[in-house]
PDB file of N, CA and C in Angstrom:
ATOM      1  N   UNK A   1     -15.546  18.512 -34.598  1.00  0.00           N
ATOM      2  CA  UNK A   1     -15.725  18.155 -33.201  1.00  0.00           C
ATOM      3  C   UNK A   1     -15.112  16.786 -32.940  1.00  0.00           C
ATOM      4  N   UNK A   2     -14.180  16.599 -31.644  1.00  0.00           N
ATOM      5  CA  UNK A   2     -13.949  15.361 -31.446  1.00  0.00           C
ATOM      6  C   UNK A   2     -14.763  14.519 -31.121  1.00  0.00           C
ATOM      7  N   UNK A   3     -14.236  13.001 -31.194  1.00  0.00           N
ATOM      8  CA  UNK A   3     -15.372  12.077 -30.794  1.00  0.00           C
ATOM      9  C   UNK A   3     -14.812  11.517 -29.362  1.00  0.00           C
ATOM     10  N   UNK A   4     -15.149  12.487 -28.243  1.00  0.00           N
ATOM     11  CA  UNK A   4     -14.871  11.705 -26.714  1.00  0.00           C
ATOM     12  C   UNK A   4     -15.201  10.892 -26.000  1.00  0.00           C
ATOM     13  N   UNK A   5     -14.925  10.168 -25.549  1.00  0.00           N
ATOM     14  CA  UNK A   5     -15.642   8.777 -24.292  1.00  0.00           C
ATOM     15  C   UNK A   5     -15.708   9.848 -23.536  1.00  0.00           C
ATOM     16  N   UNK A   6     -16.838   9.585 -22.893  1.00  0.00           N
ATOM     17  CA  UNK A   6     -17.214  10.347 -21.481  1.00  0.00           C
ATOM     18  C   UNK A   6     -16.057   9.221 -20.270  1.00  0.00           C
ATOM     19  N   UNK A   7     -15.826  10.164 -19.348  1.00  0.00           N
ATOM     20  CA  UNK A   7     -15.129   9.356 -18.262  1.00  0.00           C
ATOM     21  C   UNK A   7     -14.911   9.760 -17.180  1.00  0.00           C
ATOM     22  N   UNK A   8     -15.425   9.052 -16.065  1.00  0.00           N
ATOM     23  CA  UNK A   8     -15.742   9.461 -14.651  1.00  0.00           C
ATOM     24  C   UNK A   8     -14.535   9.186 -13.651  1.00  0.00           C
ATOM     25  N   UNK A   9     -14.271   9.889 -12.512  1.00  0.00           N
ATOM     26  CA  UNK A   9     -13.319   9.524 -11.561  1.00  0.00           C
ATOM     27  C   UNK A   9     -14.059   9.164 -10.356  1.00  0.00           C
ATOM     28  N   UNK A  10     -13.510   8.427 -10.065  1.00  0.00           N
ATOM     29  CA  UNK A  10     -14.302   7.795  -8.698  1.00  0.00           C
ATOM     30  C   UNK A  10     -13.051   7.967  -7.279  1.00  0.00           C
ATOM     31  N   UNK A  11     -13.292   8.757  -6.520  1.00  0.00           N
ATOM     32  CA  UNK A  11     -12.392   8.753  -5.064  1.00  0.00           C
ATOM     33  C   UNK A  11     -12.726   8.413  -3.822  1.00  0.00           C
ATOM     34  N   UNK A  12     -12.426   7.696  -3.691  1.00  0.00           N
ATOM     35  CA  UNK A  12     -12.592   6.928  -2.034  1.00  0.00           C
ATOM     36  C   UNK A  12     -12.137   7.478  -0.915  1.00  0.00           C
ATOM     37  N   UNK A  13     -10.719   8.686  -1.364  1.00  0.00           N
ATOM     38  CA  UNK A  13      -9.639   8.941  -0.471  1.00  0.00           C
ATOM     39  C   UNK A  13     -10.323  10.269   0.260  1.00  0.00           C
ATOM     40  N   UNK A  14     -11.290  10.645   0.197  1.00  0.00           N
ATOM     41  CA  UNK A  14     -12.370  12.038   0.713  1.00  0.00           C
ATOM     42  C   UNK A  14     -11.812  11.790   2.397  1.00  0.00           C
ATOM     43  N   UNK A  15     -12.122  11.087   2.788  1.00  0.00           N
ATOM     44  CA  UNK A  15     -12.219  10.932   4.279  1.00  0.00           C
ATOM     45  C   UNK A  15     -10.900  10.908   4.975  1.00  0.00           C
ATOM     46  N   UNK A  16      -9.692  10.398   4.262  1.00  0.00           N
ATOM     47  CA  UNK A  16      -8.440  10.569   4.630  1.00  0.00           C
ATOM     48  C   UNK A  16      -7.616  11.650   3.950  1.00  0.00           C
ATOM     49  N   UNK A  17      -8.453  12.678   2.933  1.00  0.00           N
ATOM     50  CA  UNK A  17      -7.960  14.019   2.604  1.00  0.00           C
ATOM     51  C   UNK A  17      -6.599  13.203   1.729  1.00  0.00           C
ATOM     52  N   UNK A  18      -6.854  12.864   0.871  1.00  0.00           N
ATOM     53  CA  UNK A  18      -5.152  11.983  -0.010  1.00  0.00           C
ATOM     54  C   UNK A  18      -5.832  12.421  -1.176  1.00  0.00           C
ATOM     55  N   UNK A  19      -4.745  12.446  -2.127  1.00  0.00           N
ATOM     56  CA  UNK A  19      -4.852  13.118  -3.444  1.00  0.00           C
ATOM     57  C   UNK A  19      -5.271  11.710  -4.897  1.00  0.00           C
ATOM     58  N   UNK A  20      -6.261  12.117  -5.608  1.00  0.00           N
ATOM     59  CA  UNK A  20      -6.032  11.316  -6.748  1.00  0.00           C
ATOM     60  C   UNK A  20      -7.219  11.186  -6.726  1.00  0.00           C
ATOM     61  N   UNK A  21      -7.632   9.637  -7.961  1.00  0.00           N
ATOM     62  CA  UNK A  21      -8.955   8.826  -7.879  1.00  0.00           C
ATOM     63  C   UNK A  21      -8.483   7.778  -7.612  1.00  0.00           C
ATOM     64  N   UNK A  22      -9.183   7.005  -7.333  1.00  0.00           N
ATOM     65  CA  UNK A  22      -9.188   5.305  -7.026  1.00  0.00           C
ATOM     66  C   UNK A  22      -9.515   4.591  -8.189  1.00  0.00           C
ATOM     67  N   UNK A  23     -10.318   5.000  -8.872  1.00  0.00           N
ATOM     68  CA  UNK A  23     -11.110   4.592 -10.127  1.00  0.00           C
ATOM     69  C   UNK A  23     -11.501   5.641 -10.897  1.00  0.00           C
ATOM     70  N   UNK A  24     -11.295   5.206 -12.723  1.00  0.00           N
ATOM     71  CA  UNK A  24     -11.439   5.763 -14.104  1.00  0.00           C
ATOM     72  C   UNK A  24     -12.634   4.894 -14.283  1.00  0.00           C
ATOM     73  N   UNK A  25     -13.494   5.778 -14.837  1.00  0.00           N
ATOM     74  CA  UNK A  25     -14.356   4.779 -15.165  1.00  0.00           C
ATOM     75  C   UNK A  25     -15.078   5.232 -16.490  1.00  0.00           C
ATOM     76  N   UNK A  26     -14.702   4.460 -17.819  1.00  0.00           N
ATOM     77  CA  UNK A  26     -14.908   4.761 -18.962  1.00  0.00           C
ATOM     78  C   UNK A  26     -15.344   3.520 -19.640  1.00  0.00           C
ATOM     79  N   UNK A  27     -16.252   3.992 -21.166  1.00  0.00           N
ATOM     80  CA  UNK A  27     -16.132   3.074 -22.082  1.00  0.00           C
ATOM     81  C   UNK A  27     -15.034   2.417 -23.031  1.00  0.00           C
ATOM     82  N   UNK A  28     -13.866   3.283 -22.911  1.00  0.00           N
ATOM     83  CA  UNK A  28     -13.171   2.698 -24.161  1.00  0.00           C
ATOM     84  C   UNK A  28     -12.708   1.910 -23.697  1.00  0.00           C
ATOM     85  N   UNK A  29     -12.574   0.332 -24.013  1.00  0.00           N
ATOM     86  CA  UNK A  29     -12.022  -0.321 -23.753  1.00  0.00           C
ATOM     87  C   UNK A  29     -10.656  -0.866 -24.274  1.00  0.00           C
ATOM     88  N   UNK A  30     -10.084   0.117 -25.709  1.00  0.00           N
ATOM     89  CA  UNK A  30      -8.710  -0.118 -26.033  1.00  0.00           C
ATOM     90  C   UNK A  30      -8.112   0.692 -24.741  1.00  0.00           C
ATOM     91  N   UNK A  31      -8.603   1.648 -24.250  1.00  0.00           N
ATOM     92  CA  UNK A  31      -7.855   2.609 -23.387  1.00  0.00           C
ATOM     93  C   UNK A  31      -7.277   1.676 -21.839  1.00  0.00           C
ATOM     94  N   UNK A  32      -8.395   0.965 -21.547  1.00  0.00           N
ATOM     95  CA  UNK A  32      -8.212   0.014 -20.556  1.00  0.00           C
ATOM     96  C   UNK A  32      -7.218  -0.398 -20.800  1.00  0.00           C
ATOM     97  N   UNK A  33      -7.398  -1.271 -21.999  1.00  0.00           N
ATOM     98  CA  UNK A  33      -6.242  -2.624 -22.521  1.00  0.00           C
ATOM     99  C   UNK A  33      -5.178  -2.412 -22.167  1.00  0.00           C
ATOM    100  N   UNK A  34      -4.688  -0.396 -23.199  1.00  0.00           N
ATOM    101  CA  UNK A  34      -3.130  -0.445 -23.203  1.00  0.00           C
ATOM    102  C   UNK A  34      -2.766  -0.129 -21.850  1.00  0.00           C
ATOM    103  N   UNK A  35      -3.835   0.653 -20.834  1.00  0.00           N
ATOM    104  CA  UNK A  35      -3.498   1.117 -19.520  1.00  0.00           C
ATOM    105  C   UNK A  35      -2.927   0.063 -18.337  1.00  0.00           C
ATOM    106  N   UNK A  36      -3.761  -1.554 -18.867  1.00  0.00           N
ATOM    107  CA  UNK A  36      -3.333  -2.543 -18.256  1.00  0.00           C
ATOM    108  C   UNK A  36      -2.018  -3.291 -18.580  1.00  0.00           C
ATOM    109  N   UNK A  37      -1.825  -3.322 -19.910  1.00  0.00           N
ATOM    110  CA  UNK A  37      -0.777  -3.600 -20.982  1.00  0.00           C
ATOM    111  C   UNK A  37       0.609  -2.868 -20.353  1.00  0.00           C
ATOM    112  N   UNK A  38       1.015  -1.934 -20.361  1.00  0.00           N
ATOM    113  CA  UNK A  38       1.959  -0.957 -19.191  1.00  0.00           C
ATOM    114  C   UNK A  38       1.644  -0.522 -17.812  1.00  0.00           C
ATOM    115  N   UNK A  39       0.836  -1.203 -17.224  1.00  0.00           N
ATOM    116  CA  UNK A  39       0.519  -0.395 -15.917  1.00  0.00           C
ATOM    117  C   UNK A  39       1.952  -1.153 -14.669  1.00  0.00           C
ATOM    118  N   UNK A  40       2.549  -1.811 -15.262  1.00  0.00           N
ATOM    119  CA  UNK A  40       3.834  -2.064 -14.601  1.00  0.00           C
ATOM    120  C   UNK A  40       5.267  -0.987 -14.784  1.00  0.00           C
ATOM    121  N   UNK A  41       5.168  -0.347 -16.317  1.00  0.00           N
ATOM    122  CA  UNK A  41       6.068   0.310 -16.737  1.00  0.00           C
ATOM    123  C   UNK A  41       4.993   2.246 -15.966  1.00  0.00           C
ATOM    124  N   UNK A  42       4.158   1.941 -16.196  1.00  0.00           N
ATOM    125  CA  UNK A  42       3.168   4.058 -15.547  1.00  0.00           C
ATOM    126  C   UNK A  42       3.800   3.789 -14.096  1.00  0.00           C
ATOM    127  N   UNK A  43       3.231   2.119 -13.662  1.00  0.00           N
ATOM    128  CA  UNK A  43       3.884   2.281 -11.685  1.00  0.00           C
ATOM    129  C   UNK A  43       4.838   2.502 -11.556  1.00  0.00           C
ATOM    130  N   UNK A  44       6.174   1.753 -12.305  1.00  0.00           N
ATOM    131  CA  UNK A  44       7.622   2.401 -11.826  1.00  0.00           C
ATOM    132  C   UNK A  44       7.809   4.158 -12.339  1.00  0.00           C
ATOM    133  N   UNK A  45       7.323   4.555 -13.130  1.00  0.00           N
ATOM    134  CA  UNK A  45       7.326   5.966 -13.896  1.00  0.00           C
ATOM    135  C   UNK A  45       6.791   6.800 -12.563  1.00  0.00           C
ATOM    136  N   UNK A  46       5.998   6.490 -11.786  1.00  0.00           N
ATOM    137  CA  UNK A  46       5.181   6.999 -11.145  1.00  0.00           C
ATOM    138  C   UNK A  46       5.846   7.210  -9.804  1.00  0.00           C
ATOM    139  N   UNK A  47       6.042   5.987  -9.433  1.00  0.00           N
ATOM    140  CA  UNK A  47       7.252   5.808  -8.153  1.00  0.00           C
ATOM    141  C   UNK A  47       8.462   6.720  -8.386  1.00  0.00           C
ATOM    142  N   UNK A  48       9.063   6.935  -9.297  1.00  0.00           N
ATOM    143  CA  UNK A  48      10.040   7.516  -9.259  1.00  0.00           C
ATOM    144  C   UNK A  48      10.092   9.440  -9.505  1.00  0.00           C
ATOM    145  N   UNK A  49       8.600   9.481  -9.904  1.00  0.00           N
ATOM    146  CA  UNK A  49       8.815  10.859 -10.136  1.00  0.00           C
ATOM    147  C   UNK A  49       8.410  11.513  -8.191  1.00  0.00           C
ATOM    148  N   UNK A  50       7.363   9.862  -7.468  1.00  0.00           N
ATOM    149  CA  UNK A  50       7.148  11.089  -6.430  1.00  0.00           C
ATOM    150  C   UNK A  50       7.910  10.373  -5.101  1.00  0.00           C
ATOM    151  N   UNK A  51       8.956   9.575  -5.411  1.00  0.00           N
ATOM    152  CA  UNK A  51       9.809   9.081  -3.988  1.00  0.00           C
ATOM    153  C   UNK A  51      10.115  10.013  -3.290  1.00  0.00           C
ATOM    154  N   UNK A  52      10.571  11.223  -3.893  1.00  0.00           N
ATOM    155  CA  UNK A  52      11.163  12.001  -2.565  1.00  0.00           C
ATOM    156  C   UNK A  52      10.052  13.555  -2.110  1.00  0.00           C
ATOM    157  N   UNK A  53       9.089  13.015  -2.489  1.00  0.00           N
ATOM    158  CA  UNK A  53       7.894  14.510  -1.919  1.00  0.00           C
ATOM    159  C   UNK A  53       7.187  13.766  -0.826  1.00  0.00           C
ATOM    160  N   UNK A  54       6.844  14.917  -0.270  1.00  0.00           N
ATOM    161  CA  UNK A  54       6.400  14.565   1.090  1.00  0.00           C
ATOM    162  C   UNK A  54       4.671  13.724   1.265  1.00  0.00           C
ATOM    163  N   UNK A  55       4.649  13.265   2.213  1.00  0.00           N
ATOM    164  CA  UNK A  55       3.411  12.574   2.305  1.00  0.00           C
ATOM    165  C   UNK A  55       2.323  13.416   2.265  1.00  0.00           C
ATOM    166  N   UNK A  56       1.076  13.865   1.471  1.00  0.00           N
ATOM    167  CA  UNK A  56       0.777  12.360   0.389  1.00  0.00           C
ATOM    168  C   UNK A  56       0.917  12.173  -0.383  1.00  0.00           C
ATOM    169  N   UNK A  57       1.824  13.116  -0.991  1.00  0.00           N
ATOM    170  CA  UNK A  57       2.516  12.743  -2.689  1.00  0.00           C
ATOM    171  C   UNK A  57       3.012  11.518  -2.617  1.00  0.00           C
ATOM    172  N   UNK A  58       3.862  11.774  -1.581  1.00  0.00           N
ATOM    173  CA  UNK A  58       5.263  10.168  -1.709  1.00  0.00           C
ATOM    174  C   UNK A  58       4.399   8.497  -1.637  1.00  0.00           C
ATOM    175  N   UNK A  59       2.686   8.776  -1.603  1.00  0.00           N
ATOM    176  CA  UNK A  59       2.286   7.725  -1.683  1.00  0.00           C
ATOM    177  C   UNK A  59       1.127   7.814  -2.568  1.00  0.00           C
ATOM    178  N   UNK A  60       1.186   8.774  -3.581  1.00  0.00           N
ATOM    179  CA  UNK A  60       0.240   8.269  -4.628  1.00  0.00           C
ATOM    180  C   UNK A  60       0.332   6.953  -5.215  1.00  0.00           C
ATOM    181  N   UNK A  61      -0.452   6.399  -5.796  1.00  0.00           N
ATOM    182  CA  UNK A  61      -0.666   5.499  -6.737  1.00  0.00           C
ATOM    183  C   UNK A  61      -1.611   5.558  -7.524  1.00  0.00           C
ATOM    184  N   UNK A  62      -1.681   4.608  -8.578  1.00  0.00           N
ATOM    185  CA  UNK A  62      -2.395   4.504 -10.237  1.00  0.00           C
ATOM    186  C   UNK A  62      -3.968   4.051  -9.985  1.00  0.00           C
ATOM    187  N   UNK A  63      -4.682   5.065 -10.407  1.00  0.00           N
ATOM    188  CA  UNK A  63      -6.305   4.186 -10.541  1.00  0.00           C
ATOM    189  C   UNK A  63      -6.560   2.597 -10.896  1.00  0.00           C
ATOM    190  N   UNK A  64      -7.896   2.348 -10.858  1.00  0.00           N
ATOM    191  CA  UNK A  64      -8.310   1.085 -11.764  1.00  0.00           C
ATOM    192  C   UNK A  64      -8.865   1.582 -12.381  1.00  0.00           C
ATOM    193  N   UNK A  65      -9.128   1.014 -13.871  1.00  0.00           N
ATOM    194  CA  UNK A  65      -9.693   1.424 -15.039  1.00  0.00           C
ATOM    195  C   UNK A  65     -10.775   0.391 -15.336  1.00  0.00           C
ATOM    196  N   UNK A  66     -12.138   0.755 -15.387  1.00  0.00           N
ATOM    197  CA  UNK A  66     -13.040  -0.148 -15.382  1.00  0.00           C
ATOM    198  C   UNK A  66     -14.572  -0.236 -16.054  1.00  0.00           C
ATOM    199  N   UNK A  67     -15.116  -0.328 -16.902  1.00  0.00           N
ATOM    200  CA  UNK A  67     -15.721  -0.015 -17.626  1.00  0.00           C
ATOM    201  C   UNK A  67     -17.131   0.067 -16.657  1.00  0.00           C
ATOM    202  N   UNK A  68     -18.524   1.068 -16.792  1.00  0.00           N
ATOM    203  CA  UNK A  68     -19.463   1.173 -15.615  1.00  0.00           C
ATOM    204  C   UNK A  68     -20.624   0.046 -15.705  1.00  0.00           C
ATOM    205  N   UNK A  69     -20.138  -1.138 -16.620  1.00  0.00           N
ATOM    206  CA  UNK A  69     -20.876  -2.367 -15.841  1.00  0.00           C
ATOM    207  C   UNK A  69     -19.986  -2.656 -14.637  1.00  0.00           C
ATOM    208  N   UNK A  70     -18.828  -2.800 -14.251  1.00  0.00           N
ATOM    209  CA  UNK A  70     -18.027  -3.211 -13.575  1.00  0.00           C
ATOM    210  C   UNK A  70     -18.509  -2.175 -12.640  1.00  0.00           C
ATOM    211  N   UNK A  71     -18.716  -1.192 -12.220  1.00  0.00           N
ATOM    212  CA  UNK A  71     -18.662  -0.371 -11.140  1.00  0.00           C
ATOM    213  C   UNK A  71     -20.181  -0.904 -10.891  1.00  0.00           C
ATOM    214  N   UNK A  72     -20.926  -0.865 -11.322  1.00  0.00           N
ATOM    215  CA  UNK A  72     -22.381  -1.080 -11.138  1.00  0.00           C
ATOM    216  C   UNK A  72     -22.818  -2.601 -10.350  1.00  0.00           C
ATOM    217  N   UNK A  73     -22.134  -3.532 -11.374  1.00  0.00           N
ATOM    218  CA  UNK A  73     -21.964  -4.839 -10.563  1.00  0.00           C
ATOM    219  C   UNK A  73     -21.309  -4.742  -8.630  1.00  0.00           C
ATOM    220  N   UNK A  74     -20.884  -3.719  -8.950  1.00  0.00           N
ATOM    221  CA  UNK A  74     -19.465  -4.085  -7.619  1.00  0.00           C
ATOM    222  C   UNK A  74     -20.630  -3.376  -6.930  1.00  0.00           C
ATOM    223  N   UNK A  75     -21.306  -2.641  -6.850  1.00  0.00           N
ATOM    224  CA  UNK A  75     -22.390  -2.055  -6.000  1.00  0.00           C
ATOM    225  C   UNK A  75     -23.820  -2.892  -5.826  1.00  0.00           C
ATOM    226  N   UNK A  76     -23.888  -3.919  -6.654  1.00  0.00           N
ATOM    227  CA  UNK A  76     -25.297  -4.395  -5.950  1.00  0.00           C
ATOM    228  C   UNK A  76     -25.082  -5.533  -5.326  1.00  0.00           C
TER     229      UNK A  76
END
């Protein structure tokens, strides 16, 4: 059996019907690291696969990755 981090998606975009999460929200925190570590090289990767699809593809963008003290704090 693998050993998985549990990990939650959090979406904000419900009310404007747009595709994705807003927020990952996990324990591993190497996963964070490297996600922050390249999240300049995933955004251009990202931009370029959806420049030419129509809206709301053509404006996805990348979650935040945040461990659930951080989500918990941001709520009280």
């Amino acid at each position: 059996m693998l050993n998985q981090m549990p990990v939650c998606l959090l979406n904000k975009n419900v009310v404007r019907k747009a595709i994705g999460a807003d927020a990952i929200v996990t324990f591993d925190q190497p996963f964070i690291n490297n996600y922050y570590a390249h999240f300049d090289e995933l955004q251009e990767r990202l931009d370029t696969m959806t420049i030419n699809l129509p809206i709301p593809f053509s404006k996805s963008g990348l979650p935040t990755l945040m461990q659930p003290a951080e989500i918990l704090s941001e709520r009280l």
